[in-house]
N, C-alpha and C. Protein backbone atom coordinates (compact mmCIF):
# COMPACT_ATOMS: atom_id res chain seq x y z
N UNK A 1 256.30 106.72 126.14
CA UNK A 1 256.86 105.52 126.77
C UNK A 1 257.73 104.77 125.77
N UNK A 2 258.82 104.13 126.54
CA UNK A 2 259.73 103.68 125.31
C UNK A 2 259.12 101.99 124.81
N UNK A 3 258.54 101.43 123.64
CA UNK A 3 258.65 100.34 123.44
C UNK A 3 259.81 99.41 123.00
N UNK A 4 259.55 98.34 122.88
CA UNK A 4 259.70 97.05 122.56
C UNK A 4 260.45 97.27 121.10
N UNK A 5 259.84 97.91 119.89
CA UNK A 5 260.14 98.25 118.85
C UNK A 5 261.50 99.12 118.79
N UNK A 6 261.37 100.17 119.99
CA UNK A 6 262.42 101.42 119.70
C UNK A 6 263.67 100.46 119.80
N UNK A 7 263.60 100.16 121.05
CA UNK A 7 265.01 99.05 121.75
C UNK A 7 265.33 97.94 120.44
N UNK A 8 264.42 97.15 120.06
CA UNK A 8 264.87 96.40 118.76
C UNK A 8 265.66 97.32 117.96
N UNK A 9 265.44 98.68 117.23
CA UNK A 9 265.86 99.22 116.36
C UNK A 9 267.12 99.47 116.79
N UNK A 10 267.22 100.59 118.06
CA UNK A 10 268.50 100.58 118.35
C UNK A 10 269.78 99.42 118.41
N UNK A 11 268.96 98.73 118.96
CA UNK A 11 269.79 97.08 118.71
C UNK A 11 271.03 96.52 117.64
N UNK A 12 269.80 96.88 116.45
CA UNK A 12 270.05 96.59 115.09
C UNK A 12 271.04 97.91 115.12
N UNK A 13 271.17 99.24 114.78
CA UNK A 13 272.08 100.09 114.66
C UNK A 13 273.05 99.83 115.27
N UNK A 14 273.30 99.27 116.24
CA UNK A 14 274.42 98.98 117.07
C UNK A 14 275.14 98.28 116.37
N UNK A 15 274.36 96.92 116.41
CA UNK A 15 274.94 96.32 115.62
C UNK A 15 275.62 96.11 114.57
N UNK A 16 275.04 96.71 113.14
CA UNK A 16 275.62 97.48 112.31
C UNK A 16 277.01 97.53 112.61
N UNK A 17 276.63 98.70 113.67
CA UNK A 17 277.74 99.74 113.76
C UNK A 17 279.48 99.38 113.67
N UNK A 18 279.46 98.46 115.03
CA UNK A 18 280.19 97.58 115.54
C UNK A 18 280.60 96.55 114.73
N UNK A 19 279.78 96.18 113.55
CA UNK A 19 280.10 94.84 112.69
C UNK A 19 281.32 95.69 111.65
N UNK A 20 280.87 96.96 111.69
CA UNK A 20 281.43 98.23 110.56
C UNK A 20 282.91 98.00 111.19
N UNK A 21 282.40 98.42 112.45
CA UNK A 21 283.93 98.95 113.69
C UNK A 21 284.88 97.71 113.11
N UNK A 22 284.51 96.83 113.42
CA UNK A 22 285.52 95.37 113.51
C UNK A 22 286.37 95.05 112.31
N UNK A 23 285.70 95.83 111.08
CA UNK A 23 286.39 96.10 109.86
C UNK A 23 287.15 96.86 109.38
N UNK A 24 286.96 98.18 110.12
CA UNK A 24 287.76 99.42 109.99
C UNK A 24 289.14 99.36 110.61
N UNK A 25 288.66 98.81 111.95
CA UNK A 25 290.23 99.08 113.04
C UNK A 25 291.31 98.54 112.50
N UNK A 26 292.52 99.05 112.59
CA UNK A 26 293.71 99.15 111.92
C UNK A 26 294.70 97.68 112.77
N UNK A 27 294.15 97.68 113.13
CA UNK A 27 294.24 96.37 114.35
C UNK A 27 293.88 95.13 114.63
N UNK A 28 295.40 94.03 114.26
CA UNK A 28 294.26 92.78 114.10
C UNK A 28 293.81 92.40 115.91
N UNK A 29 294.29 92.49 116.60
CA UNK A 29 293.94 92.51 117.92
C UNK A 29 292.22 92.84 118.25
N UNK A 30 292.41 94.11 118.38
CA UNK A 30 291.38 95.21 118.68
C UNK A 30 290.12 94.65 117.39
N UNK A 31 290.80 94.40 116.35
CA UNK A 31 289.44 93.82 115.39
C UNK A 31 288.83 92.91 115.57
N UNK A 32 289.90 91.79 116.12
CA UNK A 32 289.10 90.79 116.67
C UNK A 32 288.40 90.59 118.16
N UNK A 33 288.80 91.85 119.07
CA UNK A 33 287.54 92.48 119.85
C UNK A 33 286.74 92.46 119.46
N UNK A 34 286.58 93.39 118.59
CA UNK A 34 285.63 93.61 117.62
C UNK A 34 284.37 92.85 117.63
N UNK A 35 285.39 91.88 116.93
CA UNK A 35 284.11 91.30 116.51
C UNK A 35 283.80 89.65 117.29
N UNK A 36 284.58 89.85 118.04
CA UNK A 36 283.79 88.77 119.55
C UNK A 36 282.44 90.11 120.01
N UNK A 37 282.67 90.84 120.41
CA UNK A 37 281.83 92.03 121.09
C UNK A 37 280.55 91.99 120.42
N UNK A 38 281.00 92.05 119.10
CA UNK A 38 279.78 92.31 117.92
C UNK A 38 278.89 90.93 117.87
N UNK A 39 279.89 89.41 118.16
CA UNK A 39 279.19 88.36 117.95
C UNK A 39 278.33 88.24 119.83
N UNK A 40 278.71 88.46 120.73
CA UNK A 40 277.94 88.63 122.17
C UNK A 40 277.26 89.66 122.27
N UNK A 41 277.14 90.76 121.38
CA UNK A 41 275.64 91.50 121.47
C UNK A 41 274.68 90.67 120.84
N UNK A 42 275.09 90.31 119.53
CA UNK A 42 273.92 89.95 118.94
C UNK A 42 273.21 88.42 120.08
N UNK A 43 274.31 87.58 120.52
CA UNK A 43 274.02 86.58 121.52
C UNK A 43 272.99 87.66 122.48
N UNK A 44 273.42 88.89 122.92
CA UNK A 44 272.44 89.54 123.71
C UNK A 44 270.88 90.07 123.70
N UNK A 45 270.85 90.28 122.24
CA UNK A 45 269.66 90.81 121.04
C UNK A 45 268.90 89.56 121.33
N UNK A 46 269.25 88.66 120.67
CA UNK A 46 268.41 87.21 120.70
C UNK A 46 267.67 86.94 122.29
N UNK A 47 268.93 86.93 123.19
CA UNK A 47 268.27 86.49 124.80
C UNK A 47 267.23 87.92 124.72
N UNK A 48 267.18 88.97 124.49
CA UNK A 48 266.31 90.30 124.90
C UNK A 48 265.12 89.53 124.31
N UNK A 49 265.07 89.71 122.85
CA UNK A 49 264.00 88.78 122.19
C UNK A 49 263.00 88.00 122.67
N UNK A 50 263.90 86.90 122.91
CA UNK A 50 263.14 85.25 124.12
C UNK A 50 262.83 85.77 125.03
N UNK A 51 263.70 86.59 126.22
CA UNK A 51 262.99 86.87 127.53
C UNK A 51 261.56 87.76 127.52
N UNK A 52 261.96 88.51 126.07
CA UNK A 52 260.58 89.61 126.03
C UNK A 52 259.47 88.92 126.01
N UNK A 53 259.35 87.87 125.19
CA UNK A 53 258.19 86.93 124.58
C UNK A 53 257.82 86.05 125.30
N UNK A 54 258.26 86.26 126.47
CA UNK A 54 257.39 85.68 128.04
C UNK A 54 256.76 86.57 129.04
N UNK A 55 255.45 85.83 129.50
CA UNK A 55 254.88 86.54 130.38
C UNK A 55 255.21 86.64 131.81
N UNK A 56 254.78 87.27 132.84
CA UNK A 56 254.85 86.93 133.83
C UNK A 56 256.59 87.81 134.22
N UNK A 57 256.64 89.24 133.51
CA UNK A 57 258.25 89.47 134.40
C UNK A 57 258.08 89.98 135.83
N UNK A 58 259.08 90.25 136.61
CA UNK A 58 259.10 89.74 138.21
C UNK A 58 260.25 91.21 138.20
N UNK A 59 260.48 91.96 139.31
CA UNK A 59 261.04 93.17 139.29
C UNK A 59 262.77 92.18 139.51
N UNK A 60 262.60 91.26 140.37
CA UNK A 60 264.19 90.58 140.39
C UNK A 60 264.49 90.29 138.99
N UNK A 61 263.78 89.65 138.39
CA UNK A 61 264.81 89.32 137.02
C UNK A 61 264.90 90.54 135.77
N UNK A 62 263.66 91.82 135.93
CA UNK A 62 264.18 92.41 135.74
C UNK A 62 265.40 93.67 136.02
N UNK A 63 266.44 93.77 137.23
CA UNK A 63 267.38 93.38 137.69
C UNK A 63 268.41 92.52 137.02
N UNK A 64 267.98 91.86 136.82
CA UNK A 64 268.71 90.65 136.22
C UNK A 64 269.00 91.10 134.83
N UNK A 65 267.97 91.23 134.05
CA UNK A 65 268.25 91.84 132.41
C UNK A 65 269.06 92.61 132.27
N UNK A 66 268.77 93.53 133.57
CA UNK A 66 269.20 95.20 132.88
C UNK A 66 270.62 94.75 133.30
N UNK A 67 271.67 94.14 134.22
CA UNK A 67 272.83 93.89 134.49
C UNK A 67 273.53 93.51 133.64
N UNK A 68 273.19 92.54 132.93
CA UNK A 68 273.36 91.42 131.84
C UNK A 68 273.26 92.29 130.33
N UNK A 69 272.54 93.20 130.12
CA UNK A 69 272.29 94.03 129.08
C UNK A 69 273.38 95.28 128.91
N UNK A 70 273.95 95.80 130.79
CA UNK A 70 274.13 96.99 131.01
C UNK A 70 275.87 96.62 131.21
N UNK A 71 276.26 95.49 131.30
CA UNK A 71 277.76 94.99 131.09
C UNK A 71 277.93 94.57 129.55
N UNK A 72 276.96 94.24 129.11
CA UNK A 72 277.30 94.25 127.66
C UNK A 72 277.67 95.42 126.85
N UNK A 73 276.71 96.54 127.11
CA UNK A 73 276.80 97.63 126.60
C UNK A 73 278.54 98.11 127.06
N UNK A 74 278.71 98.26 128.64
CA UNK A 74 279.64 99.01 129.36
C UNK A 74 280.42 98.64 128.48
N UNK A 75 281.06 97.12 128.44
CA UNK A 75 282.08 96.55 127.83
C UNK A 75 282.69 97.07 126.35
N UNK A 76 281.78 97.29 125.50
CA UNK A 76 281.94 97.99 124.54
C UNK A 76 282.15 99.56 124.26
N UNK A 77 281.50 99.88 125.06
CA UNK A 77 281.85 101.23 125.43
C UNK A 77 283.30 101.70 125.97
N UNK A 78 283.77 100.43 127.01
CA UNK A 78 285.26 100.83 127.41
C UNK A 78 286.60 100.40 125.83
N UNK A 79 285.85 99.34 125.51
CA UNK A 79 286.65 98.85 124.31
C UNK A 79 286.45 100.42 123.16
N UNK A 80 285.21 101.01 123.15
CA UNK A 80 285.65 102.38 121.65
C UNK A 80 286.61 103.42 122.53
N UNK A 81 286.26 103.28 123.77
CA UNK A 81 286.99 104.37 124.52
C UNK A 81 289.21 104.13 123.89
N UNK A 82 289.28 102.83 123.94
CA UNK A 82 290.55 102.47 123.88
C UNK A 82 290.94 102.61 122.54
N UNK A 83 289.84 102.49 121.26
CA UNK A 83 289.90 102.41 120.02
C UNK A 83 290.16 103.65 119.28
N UNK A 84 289.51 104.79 120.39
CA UNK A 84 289.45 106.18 119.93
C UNK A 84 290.98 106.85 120.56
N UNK A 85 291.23 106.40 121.82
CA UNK A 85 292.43 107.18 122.20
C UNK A 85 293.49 106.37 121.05
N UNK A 86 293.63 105.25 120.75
CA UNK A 86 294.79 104.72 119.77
C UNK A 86 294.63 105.08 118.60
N UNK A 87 293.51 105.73 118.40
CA UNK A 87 293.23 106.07 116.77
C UNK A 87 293.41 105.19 115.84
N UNK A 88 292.81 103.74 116.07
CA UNK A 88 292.39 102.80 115.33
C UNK A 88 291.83 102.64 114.04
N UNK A 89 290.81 103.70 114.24
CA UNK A 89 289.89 103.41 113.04
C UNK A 89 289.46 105.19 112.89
N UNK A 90 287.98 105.13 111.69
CA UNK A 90 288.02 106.18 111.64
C UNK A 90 287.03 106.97 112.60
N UNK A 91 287.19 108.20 113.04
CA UNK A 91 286.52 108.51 114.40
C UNK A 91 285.09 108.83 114.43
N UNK A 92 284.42 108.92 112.92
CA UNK A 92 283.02 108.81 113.39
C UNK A 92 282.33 107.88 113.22
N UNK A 93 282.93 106.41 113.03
CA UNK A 93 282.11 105.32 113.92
C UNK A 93 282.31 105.23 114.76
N UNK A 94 283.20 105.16 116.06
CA UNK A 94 282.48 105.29 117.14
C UNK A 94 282.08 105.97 118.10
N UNK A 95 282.48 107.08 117.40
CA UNK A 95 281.33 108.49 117.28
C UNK A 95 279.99 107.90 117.98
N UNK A 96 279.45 107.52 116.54
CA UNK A 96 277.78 106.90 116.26
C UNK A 96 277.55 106.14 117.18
N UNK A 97 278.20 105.34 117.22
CA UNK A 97 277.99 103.88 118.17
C UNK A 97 277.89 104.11 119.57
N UNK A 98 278.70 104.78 120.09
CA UNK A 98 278.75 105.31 121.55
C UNK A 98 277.23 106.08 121.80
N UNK A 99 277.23 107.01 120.62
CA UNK A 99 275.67 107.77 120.71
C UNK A 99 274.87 106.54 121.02
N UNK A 100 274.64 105.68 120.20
CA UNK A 100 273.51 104.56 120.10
C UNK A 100 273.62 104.19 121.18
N UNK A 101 275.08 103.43 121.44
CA UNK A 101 274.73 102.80 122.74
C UNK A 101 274.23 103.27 123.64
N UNK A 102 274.56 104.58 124.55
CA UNK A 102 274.21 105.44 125.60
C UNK A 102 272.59 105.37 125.37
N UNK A 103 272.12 105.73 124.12
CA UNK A 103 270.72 105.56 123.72
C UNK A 103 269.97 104.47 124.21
N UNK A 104 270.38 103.01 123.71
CA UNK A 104 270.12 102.10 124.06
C UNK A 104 269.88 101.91 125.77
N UNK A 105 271.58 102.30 126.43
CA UNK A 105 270.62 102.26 127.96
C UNK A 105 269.81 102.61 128.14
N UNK A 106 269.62 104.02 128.15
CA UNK A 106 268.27 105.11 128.35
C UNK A 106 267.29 104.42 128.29
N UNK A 107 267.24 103.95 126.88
CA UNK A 107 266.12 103.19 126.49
C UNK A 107 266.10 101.52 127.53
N UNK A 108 266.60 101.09 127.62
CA UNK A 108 266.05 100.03 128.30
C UNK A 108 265.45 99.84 129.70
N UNK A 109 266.47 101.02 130.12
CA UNK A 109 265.64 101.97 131.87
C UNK A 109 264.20 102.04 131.57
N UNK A 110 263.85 102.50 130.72
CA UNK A 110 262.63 103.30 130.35
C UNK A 110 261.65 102.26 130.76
N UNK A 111 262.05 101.23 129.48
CA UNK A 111 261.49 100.15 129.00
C UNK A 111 261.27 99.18 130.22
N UNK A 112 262.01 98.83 130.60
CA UNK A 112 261.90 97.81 131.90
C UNK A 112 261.33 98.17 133.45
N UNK A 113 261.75 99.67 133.48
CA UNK A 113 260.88 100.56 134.87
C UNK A 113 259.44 101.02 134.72
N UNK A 114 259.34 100.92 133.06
CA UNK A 114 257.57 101.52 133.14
C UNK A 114 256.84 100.85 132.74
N UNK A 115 257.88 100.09 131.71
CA UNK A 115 256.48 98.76 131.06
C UNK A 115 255.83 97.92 131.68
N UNK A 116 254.59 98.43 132.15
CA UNK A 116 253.72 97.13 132.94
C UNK A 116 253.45 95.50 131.89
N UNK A 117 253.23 94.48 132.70
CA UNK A 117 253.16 93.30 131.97
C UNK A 117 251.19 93.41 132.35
N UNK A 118 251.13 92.96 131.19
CA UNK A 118 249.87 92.91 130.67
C UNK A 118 249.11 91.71 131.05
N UNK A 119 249.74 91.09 131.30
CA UNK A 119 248.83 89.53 131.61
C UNK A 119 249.43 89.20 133.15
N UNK A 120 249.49 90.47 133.90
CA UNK A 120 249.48 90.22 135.44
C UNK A 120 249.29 91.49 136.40
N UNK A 121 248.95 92.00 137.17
CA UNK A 121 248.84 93.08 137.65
C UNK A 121 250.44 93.66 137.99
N UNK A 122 250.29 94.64 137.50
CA UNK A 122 251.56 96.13 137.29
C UNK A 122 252.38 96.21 139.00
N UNK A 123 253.76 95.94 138.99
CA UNK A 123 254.24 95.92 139.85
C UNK A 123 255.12 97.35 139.72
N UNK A 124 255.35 98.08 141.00
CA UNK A 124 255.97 99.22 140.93
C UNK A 124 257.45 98.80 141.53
N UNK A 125 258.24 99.67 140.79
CA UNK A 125 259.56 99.02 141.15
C UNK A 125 259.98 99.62 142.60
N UNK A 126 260.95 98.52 142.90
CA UNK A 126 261.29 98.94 144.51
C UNK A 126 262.06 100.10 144.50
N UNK A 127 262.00 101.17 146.37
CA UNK A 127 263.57 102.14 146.10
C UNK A 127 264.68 101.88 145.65
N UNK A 128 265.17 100.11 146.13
CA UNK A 128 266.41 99.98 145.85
C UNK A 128 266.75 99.55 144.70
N UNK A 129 265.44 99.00 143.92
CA UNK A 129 266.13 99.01 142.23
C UNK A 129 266.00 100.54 141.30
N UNK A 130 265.54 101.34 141.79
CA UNK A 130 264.79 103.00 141.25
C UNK A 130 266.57 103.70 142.25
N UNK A 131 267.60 103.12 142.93
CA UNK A 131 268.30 104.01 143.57
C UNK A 131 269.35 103.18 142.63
N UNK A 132 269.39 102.44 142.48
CA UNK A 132 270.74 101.34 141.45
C UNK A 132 270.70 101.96 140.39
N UNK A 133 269.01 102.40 139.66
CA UNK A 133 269.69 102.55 138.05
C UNK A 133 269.67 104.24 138.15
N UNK A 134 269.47 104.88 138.96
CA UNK A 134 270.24 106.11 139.11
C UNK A 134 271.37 106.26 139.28
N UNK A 135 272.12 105.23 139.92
CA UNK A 135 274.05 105.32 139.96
C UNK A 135 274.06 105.16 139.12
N UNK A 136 273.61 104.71 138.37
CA UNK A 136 274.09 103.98 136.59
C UNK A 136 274.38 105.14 135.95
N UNK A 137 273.19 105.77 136.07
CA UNK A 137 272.90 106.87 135.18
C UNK A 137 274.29 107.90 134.96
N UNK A 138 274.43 107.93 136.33
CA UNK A 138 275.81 109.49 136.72
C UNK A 138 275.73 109.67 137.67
N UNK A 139 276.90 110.46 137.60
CA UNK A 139 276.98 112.03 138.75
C UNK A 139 275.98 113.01 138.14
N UNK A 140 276.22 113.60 137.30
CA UNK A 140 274.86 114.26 137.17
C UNK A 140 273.57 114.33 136.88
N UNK A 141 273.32 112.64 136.54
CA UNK A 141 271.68 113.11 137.22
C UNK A 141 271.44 112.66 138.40
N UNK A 142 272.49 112.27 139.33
CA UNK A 142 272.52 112.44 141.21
C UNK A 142 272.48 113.79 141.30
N UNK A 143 273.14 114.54 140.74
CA UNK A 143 273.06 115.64 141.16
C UNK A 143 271.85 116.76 140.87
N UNK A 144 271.34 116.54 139.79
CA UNK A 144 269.58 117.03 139.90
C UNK A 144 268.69 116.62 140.00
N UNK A 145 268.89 114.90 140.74
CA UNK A 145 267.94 114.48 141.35
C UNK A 145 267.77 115.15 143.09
N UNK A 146 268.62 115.13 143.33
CA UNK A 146 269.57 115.32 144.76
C UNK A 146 268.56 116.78 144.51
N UNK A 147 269.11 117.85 143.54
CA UNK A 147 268.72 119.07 143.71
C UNK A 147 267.20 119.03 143.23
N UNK A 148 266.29 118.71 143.12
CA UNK A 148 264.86 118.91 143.63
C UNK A 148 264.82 118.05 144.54
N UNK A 149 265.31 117.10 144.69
CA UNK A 149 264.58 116.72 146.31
C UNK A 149 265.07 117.81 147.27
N UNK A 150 265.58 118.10 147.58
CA UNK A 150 266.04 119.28 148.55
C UNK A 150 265.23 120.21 148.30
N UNK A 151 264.51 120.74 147.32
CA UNK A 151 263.67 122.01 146.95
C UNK A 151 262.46 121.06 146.94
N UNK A 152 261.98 120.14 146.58
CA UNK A 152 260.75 119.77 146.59
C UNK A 152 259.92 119.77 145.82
N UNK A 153 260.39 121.43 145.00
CA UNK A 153 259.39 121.83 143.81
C UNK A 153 260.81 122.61 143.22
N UNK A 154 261.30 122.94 141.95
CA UNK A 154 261.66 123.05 141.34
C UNK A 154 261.87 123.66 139.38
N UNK A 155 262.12 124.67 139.24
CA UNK A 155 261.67 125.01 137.78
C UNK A 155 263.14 124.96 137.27
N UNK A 156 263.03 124.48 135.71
CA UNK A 156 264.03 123.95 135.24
C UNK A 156 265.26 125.06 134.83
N UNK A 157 264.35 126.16 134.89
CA UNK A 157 265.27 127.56 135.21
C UNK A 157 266.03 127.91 136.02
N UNK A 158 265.63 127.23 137.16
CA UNK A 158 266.20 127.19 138.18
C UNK A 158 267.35 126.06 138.70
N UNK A 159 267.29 124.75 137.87
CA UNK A 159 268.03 124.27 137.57
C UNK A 159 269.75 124.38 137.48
N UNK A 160 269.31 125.13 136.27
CA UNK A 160 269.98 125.34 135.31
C UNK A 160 270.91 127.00 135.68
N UNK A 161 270.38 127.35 136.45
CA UNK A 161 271.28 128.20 136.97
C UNK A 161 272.35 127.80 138.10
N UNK A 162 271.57 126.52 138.67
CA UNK A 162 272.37 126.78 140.35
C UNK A 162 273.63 125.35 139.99
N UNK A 163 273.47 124.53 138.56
CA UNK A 163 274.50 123.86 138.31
C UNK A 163 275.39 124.66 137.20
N UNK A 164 276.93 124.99 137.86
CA UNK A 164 277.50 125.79 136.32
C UNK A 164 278.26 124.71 135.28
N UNK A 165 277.89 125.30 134.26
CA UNK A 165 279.03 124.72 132.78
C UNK A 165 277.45 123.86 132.18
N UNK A 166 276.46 123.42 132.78
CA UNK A 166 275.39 122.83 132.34
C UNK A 166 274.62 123.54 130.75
N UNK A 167 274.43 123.05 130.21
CA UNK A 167 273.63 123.39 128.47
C UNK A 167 272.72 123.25 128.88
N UNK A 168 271.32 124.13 128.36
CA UNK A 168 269.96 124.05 128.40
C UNK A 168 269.74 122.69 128.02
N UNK A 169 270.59 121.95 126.35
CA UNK A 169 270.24 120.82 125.80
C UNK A 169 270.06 119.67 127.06
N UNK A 170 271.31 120.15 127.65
CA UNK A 170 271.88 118.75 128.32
C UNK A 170 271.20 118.63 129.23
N UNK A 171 270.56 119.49 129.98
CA UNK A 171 269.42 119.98 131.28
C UNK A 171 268.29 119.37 130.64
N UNK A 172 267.53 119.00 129.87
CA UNK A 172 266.60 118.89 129.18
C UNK A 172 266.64 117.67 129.10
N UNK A 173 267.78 116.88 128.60
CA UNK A 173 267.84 115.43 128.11
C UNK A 173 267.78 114.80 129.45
N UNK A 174 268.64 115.04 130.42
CA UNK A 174 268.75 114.67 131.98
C UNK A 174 267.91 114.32 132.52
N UNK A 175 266.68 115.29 132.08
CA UNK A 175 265.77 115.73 133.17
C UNK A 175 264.35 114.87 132.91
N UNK A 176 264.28 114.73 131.15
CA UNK A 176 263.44 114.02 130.73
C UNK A 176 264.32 111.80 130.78
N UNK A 177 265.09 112.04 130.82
CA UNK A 177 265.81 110.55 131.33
C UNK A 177 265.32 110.23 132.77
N UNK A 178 265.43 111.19 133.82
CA UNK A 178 265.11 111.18 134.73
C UNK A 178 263.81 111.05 135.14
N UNK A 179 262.58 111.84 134.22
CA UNK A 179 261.36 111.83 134.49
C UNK A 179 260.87 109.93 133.99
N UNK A 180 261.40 109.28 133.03
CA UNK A 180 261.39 108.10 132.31
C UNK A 180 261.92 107.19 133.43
N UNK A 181 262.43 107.15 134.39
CA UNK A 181 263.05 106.64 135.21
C UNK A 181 262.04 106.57 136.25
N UNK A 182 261.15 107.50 136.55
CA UNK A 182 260.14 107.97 137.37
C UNK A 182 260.52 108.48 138.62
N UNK A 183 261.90 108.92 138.91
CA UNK A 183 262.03 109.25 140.01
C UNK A 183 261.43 110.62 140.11
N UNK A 184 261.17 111.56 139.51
CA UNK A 184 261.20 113.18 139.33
C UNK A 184 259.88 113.21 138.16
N UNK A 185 258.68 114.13 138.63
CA UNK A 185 257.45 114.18 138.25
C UNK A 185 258.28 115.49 137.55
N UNK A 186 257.14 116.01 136.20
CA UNK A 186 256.73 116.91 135.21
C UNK A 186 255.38 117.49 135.43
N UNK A 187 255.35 118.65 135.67
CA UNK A 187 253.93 119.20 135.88
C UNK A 187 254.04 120.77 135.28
N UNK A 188 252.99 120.61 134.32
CA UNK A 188 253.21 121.81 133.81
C UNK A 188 252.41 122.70 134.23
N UNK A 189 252.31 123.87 134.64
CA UNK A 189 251.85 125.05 134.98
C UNK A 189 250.97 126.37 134.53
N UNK A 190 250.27 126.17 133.74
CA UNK A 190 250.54 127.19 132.59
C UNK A 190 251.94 127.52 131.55
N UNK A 191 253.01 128.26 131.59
CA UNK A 191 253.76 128.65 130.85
C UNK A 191 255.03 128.07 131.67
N UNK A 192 254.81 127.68 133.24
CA UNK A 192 255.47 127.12 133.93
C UNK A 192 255.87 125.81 133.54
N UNK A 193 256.78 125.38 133.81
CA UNK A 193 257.17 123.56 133.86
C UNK A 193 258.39 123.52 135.76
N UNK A 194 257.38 122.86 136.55
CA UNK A 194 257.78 122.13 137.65
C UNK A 194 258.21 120.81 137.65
N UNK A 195 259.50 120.38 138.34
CA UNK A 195 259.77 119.12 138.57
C UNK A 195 259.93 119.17 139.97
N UNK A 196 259.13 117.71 140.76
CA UNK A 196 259.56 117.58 141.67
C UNK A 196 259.66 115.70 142.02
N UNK A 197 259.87 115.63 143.32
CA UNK A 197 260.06 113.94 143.62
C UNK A 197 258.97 113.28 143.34
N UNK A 198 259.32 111.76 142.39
CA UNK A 198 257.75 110.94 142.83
C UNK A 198 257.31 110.32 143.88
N UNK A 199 256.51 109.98 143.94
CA UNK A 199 256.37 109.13 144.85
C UNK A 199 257.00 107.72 145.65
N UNK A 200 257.52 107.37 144.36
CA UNK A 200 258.50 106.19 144.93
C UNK A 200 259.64 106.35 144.86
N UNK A 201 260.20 107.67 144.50
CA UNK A 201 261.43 107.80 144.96
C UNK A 201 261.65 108.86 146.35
N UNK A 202 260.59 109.17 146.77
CA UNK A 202 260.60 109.99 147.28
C UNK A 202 260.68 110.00 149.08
């Protein structure tokens, strides 16, 4: 399960990263993107912080986080996208950073869809917030979510054949993002590994 700790860390790498970025780019423009971007994550880090260190979260406001968390991220993500086609800076920071970030979503899906609150009884998230952060996700993990629900039961061998150009790696990372998400159960078999729908997405 993803904690509280992992998401802080990633945080901090980001951060870093981006404070790096804002120095490198060849661009006083784009630098001073930069580093507005770099100064409204960390504004974002802090609100994650405070909101964490209250009890009592509610599936609407978490909704609320992940939007607020998940335009922060986007935003930066479209800004290295522009940094990398102009060849701004040098290309394996935001290389790194893009890794992290993408990381960081993952991780906060995780974090916010499974972490029960402790000082209230465990609310299961609704279809329609479990069907939102699957658009988020992609087209392709619609598309192997899509493909075990239609089969029902599913082996990752099987997968992985009936989508082409797909990597074992990339089948793997998907699939376990997906299982973290809870839409798509893991059941192992003996030597077998089955995925099929959970229950609440199902």
């Amino acid at each position: 399960m993803v904690g509280e700790d992992d998401i802080v860390n990633t945080f901090a790498i980001c951060s870093r990263l981006l404070t790096r970025l804002s120095l490198q780019v060849k661009d006083d423009f784009f630098s001073g993107l930069c580093e507005q971007e770099a100064t409204q994550f960390l504004e974002q880090f802090v609100r994650f912080l405070k909101l964490n260190s209250r009890v009592g979260k509610t599936s609407s406001n978490i909704v609320r986080r992940d939007h607020e968390l998940y335009n922060q991220i986007q935003n930066i993500i479209r800004l290295l996208e522009i940094v990398k086609y102009l060849n701004l800076s040098e290309p394996i920071t935001p290389l790194f950073l893009e890794r992290e970030l993408l990381k960081l979503k993952n991780s906060i899906i995780g974090f916010y869809v499974l972490t029960p609150d402790l000082n209230a009884k465990a609310e299961k998230p609704s279809r329609s917030v479990i069907s939102e952060e699957l658009k988020k996700m992609g087209h392709l993990h619609q598309r192997i979510f899509d493909l075990v629900k239609s089969q029902g039961q599913i082996q990752n061998s099987e997968i992985f054949k009936t989508i082409p150009g797909l990597s074992r790696r990339t089948l793997k990372r998907k699939l376990s993002e997906l299982v973290k998400l809870n839409v798509i159960r893991r059941v192992s078999e003996g030597k077998k590994v089955v995925y099929s729908i959970s229950d609440i997405a199902g």
